[in-house]
C-alpha atoms as a PDB file:
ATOM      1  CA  UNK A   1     -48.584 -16.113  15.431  1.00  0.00           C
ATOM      2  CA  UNK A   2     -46.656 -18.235  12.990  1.00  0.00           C
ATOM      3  CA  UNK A   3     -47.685 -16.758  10.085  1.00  0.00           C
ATOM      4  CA  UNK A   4     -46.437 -13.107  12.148  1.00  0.00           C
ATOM      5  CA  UNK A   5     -43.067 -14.955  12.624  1.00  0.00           C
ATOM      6  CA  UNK A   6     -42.813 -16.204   8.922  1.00  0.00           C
ATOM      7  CA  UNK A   7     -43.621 -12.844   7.929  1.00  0.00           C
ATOM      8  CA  UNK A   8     -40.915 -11.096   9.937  1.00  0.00           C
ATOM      9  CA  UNK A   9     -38.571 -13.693   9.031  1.00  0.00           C
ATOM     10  CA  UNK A  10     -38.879 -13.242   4.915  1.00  0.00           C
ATOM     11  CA  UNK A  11     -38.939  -9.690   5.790  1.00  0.00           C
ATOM     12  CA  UNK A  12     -35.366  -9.561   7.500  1.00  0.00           C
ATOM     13  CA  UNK A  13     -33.886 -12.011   5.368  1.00  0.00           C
ATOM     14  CA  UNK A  14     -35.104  -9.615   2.029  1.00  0.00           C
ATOM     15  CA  UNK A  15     -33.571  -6.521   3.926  1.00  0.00           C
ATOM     16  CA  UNK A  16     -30.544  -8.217   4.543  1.00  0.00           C
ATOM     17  CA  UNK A  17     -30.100  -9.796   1.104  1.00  0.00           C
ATOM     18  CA  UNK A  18     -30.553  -6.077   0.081  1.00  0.00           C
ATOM     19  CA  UNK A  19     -27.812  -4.397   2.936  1.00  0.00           C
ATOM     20  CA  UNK A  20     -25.263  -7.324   1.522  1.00  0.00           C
ATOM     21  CA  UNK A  21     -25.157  -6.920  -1.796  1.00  0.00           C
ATOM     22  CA  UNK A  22     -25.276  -2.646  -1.255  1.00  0.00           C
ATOM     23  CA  UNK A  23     -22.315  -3.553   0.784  1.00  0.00           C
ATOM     24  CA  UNK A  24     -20.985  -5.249  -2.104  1.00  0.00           C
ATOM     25  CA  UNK A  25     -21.435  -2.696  -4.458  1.00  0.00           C
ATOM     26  CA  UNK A  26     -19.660   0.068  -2.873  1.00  0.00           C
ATOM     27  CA  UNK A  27     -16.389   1.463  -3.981  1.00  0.00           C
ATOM     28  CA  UNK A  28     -13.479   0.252  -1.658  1.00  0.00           C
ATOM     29  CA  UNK A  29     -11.626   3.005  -0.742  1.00  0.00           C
ATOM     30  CA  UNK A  30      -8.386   2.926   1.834  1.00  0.00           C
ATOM     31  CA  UNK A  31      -6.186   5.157   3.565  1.00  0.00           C
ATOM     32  CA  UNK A  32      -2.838   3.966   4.514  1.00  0.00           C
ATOM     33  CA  UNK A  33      -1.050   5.856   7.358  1.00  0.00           C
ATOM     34  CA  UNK A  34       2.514   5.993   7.199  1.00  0.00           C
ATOM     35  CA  UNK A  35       4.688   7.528  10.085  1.00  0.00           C
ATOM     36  CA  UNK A  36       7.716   5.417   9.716  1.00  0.00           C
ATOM     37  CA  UNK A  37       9.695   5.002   6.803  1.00  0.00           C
ATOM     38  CA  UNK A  38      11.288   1.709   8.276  1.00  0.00           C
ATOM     39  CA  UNK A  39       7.916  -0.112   7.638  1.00  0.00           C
ATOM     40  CA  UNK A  40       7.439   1.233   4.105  1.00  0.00           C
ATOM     41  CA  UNK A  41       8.533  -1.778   2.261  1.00  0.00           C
ATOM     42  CA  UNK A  42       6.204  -3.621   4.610  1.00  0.00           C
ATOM     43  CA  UNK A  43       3.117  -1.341   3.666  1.00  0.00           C
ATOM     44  CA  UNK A  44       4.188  -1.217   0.352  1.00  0.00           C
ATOM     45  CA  UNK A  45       4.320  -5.611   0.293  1.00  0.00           C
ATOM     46  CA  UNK A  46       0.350  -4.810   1.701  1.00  0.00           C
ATOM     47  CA  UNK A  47      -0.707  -2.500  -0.728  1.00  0.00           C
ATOM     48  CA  UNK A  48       0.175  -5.518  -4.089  1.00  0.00           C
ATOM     49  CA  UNK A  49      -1.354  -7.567  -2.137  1.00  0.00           C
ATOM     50  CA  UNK A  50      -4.668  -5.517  -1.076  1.00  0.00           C
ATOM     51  CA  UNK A  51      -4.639  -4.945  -4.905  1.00  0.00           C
ATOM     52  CA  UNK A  52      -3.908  -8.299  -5.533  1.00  0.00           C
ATOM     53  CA  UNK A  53      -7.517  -9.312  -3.615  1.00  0.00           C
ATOM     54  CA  UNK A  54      -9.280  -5.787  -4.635  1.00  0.00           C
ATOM     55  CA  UNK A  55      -8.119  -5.378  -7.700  1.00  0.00           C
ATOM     56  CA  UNK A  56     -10.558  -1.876  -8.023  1.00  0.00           C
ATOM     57  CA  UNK A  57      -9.492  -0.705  -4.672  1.00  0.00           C
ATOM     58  CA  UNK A  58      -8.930   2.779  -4.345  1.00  0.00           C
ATOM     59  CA  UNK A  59      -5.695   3.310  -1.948  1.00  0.00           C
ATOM     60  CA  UNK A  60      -4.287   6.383  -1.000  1.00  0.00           C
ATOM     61  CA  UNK A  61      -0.859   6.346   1.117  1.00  0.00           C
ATOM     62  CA  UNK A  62      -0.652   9.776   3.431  1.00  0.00           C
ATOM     63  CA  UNK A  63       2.242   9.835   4.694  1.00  0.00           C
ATOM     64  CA  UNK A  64       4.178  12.131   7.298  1.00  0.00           C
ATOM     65  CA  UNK A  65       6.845  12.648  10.319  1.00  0.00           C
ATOM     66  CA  UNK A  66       9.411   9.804   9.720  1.00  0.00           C
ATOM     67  CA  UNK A  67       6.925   8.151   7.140  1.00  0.00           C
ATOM     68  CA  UNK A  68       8.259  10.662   4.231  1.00  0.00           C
ATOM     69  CA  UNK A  69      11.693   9.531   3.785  1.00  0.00           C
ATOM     70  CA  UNK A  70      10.981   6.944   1.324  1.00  0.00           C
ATOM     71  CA  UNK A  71       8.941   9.245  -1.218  1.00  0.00           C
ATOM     72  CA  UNK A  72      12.451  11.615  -0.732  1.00  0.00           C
ATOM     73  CA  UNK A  73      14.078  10.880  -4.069  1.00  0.00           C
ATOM     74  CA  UNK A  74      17.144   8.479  -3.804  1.00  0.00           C
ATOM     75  CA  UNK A  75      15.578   7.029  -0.914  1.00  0.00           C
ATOM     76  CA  UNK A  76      16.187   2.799  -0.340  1.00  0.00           C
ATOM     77  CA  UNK A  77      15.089   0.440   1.875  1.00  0.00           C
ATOM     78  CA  UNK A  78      17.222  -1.786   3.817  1.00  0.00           C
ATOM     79  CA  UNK A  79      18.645  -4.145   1.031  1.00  0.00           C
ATOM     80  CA  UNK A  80      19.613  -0.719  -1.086  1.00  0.00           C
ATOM     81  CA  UNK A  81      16.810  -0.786  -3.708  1.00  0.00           C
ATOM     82  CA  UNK A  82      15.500   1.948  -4.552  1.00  0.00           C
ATOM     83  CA  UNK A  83      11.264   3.094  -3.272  1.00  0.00           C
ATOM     84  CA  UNK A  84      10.688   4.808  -6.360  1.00  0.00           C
ATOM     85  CA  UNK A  85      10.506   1.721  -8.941  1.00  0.00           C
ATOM     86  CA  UNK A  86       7.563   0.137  -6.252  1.00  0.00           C
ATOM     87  CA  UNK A  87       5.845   3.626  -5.862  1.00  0.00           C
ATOM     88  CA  UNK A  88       6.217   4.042  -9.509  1.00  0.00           C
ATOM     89  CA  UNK A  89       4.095   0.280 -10.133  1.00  0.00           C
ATOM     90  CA  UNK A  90       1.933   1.099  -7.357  1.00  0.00           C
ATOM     91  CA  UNK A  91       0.651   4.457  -8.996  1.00  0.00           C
ATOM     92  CA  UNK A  92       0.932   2.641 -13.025  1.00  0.00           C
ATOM     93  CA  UNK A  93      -2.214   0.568 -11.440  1.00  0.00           C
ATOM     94  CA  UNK A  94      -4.050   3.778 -11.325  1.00  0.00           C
ATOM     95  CA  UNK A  95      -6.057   2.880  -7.844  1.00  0.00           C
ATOM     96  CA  UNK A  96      -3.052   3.993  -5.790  1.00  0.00           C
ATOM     97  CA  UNK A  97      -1.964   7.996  -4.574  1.00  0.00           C
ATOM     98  CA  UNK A  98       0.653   9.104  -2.523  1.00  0.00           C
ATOM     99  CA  UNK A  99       0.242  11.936  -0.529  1.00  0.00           C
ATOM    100  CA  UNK A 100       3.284  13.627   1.367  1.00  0.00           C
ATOM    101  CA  UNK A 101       2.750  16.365   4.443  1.00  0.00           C
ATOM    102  CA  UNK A 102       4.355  19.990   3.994  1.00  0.00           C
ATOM    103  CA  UNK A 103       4.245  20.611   7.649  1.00  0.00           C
ATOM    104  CA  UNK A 104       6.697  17.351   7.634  1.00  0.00           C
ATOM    105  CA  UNK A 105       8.856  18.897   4.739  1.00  0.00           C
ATOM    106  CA  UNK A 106       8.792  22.647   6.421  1.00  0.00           C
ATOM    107  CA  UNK A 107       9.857  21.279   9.971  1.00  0.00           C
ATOM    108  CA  UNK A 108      12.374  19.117   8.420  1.00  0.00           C
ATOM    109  CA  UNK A 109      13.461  21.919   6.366  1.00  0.00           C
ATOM    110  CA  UNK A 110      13.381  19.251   3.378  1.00  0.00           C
ATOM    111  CA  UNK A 111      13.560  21.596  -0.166  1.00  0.00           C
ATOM    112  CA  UNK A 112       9.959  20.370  -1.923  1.00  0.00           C
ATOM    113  CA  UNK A 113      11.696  19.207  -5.129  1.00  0.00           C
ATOM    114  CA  UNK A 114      13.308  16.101  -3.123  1.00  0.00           C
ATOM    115  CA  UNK A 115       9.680  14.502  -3.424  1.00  0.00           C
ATOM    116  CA  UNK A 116       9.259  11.948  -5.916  1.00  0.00           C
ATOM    117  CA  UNK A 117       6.977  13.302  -8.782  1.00  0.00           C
ATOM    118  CA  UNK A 118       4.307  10.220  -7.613  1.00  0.00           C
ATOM    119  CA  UNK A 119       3.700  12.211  -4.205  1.00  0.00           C
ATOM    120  CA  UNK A 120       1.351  14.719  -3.843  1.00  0.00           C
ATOM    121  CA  UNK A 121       2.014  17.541  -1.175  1.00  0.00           C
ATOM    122  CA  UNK A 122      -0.817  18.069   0.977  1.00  0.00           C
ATOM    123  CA  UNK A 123      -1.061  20.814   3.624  1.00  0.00           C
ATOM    124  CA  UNK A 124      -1.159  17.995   6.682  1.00  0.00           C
ATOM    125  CA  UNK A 125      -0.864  15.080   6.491  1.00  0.00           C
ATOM    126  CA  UNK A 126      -2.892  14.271   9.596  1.00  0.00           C
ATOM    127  CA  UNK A 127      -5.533  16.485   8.079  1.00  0.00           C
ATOM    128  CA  UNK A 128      -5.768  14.377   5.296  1.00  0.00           C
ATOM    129  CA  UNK A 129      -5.933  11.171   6.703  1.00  0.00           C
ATOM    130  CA  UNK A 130      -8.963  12.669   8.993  1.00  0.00           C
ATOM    131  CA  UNK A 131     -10.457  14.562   5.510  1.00  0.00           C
ATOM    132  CA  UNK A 132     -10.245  11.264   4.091  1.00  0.00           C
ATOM    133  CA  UNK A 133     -12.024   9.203   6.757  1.00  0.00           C
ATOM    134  CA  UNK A 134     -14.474  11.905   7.511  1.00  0.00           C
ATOM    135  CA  UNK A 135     -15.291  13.535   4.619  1.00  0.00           C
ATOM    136  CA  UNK A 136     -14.802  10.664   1.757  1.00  0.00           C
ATOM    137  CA  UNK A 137     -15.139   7.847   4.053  1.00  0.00           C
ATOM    138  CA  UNK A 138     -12.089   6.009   3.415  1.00  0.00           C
ATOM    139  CA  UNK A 139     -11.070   2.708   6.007  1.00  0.00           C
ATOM    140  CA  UNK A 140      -8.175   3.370   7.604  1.00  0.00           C
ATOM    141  CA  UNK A 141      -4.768   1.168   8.078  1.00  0.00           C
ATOM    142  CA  UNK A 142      -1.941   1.707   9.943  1.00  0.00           C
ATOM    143  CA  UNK A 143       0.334  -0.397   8.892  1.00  0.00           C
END
């Protein structure tokens, strides 16, 4: 019976040792959900320092509703400085997409050339945080 126990015991550990360092060798990749511009410097303070820690991290921002206005050229945050110089650096690191919903800009009415040239349009921007999750199996964060 012992030897049974030692058995199962090595065996777990080995196939746990192997799960753990699998875990470890998968890509991180994270969606960040954005439905309120007044929290974008907030998320955008998260993403530097996600990268900071996970410096390979693969982040795409989808953002829609009220989370548009700050990738809506001109757009600043509270203290008047600008979003587009800390979207710029985000997407310089080369980990880091922004993703921007035309049902958002068609609703709004918002002419497609106010988007800053760092933001993708995608069709839906709920879509694509569910395509992203589902299909690509990003985490998610809502920041």
């Amino acid at each position: 019976m012992k030897l049974i126990r030692t058995t199962f015991l090595l065996l777990f550990c080995a196939v746990l040792g192997t799960a753990v360092a699998n875990a470890a060798d998968r890509e991180e990749k994270v969606v960040y959900h954005i439905t309120d511009s007044a929290i974008a410097t907030q998320a955008l303070n998260n993403i530097r320092n996600h990268l900071n820690a996970s410096p390979k991290a693969k982040i795409v921002v989808v953002a829609h509703g009220a989370g548009i206005d700050f990738l809506l050229e001109g757009a600043k945050n509270k203290n008047g400085n600008p979003y587009d110089i800390a979207v710029q650096e985000l997407t310089d690191r080369d980990h880091v997409e922004f993703r921007i919903c035309n049902n958002t800009l068609e609703t709004r009415k918002i002419d497609k050339k106010q988007v800053i040239p760092e933001a993708k349009i995608v069709p839906s921007g709920v879509a694509e945080v569910a395509r992203l999750q589902i299909q690509e199996g990003y985490a998610y964060i809502k920041p």
